[in-house]
N, C-alpha and C. Protein backbone atom coordinates (compact mmCIF):
# COMPACT_ATOMS: atom_id res chain seq x y z
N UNK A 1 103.68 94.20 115.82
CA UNK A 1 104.87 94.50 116.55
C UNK A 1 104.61 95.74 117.41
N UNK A 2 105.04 95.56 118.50
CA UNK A 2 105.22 96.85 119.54
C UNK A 2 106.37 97.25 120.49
N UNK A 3 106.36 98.14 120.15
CA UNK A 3 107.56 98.89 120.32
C UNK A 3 107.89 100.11 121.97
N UNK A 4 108.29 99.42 122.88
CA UNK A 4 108.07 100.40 123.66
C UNK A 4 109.41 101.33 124.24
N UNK A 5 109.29 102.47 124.25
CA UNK A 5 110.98 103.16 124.34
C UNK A 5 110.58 103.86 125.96
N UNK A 6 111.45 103.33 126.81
CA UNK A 6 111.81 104.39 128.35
C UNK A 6 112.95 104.95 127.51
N UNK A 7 112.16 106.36 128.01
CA UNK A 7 113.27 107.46 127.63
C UNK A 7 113.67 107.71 128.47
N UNK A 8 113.43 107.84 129.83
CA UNK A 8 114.38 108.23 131.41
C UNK A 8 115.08 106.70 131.71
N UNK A 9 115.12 105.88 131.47
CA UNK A 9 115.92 105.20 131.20
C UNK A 9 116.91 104.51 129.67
N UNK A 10 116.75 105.16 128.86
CA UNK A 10 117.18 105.15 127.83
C UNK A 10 117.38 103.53 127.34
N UNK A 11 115.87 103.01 127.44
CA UNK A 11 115.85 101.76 126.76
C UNK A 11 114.56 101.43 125.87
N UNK A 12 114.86 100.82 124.66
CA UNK A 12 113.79 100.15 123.98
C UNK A 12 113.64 98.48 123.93
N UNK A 13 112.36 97.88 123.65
CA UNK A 13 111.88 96.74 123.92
C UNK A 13 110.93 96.22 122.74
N UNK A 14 111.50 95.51 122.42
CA UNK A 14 110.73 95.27 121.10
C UNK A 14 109.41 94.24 121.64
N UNK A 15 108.55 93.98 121.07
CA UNK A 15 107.48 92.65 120.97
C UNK A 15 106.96 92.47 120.17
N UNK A 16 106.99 91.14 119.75
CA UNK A 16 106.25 90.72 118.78
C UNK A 16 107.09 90.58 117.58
N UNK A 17 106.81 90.08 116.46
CA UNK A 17 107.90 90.01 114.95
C UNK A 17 108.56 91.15 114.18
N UNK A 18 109.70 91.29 114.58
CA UNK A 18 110.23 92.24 113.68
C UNK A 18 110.41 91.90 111.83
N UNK A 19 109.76 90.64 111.62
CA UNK A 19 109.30 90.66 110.10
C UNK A 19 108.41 91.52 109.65
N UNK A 20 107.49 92.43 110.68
CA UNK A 20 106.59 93.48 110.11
C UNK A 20 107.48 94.55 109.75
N UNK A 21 108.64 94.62 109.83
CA UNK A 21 109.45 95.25 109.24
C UNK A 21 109.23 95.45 107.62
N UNK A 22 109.33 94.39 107.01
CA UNK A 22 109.32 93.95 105.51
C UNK A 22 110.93 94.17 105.08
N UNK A 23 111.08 94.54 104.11
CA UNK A 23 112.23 95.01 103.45
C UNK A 23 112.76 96.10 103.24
N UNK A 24 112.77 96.62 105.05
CA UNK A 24 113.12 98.09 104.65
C UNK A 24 115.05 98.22 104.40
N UNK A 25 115.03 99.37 103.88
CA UNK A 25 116.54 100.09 103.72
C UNK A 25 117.20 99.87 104.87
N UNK A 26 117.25 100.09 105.69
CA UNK A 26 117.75 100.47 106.80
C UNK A 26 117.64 99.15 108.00
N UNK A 27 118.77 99.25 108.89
CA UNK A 27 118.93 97.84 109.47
C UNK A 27 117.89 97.94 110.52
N UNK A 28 117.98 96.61 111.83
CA UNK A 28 116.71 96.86 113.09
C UNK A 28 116.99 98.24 114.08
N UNK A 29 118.65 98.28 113.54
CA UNK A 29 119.02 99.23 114.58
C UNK A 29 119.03 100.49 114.20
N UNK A 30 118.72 101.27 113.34
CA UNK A 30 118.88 102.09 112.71
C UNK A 30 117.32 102.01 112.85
N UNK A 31 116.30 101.50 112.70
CA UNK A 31 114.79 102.12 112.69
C UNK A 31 114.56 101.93 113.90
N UNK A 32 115.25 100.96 115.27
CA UNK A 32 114.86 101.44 117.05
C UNK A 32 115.71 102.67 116.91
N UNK A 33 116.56 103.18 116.64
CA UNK A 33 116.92 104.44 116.62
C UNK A 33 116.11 105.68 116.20
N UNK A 34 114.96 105.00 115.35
CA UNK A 34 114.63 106.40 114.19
C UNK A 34 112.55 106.23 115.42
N UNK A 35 112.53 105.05 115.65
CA UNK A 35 111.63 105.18 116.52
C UNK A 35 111.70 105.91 117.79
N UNK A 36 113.06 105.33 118.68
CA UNK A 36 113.38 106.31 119.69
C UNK A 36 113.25 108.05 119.30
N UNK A 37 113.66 108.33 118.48
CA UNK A 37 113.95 109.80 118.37
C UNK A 37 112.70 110.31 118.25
N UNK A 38 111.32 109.42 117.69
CA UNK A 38 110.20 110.11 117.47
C UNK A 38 109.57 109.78 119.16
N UNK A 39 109.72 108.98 119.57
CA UNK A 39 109.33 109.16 121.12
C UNK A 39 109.79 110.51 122.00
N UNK A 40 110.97 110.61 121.69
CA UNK A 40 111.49 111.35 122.38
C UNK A 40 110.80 112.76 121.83
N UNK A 41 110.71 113.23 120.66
CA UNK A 41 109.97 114.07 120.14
C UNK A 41 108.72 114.07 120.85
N UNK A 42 108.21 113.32 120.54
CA UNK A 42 106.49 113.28 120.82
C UNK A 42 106.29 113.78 122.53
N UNK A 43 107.26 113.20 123.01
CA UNK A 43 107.24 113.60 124.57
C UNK A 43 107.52 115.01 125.14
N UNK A 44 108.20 115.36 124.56
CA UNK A 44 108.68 116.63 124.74
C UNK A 44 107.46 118.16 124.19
N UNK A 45 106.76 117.17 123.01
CA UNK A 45 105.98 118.43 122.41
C UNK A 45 106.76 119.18 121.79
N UNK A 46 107.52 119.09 121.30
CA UNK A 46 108.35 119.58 120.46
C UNK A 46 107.86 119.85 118.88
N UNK A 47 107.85 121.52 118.55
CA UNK A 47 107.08 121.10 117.02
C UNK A 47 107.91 120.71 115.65
């Protein structure tokens, strides 16, 4: 699965099976959320 987030446009795009998920806690939207936020981190350089 790959995951790609525009942050200047504030969109994510999934590809590929979100069954590599497995059985997590948390719903699809709640981990494109928890992915976005680490993009957005990572971009910024933020420590």
């Amino acid at each position: 699965m790959t995951v790609i987030v525009d942050c200047k446009n504030d969109t994510v795009h999934i590809q590929g099976d979100i069954e590599e998920l497995g059985d997590l806690t948390i719903d699809k939207d709640a981990y494109i959320d928890l992915v976005k936020g680490q993009a957005e981190h990572f971009i910024s350089g933020a420590d």
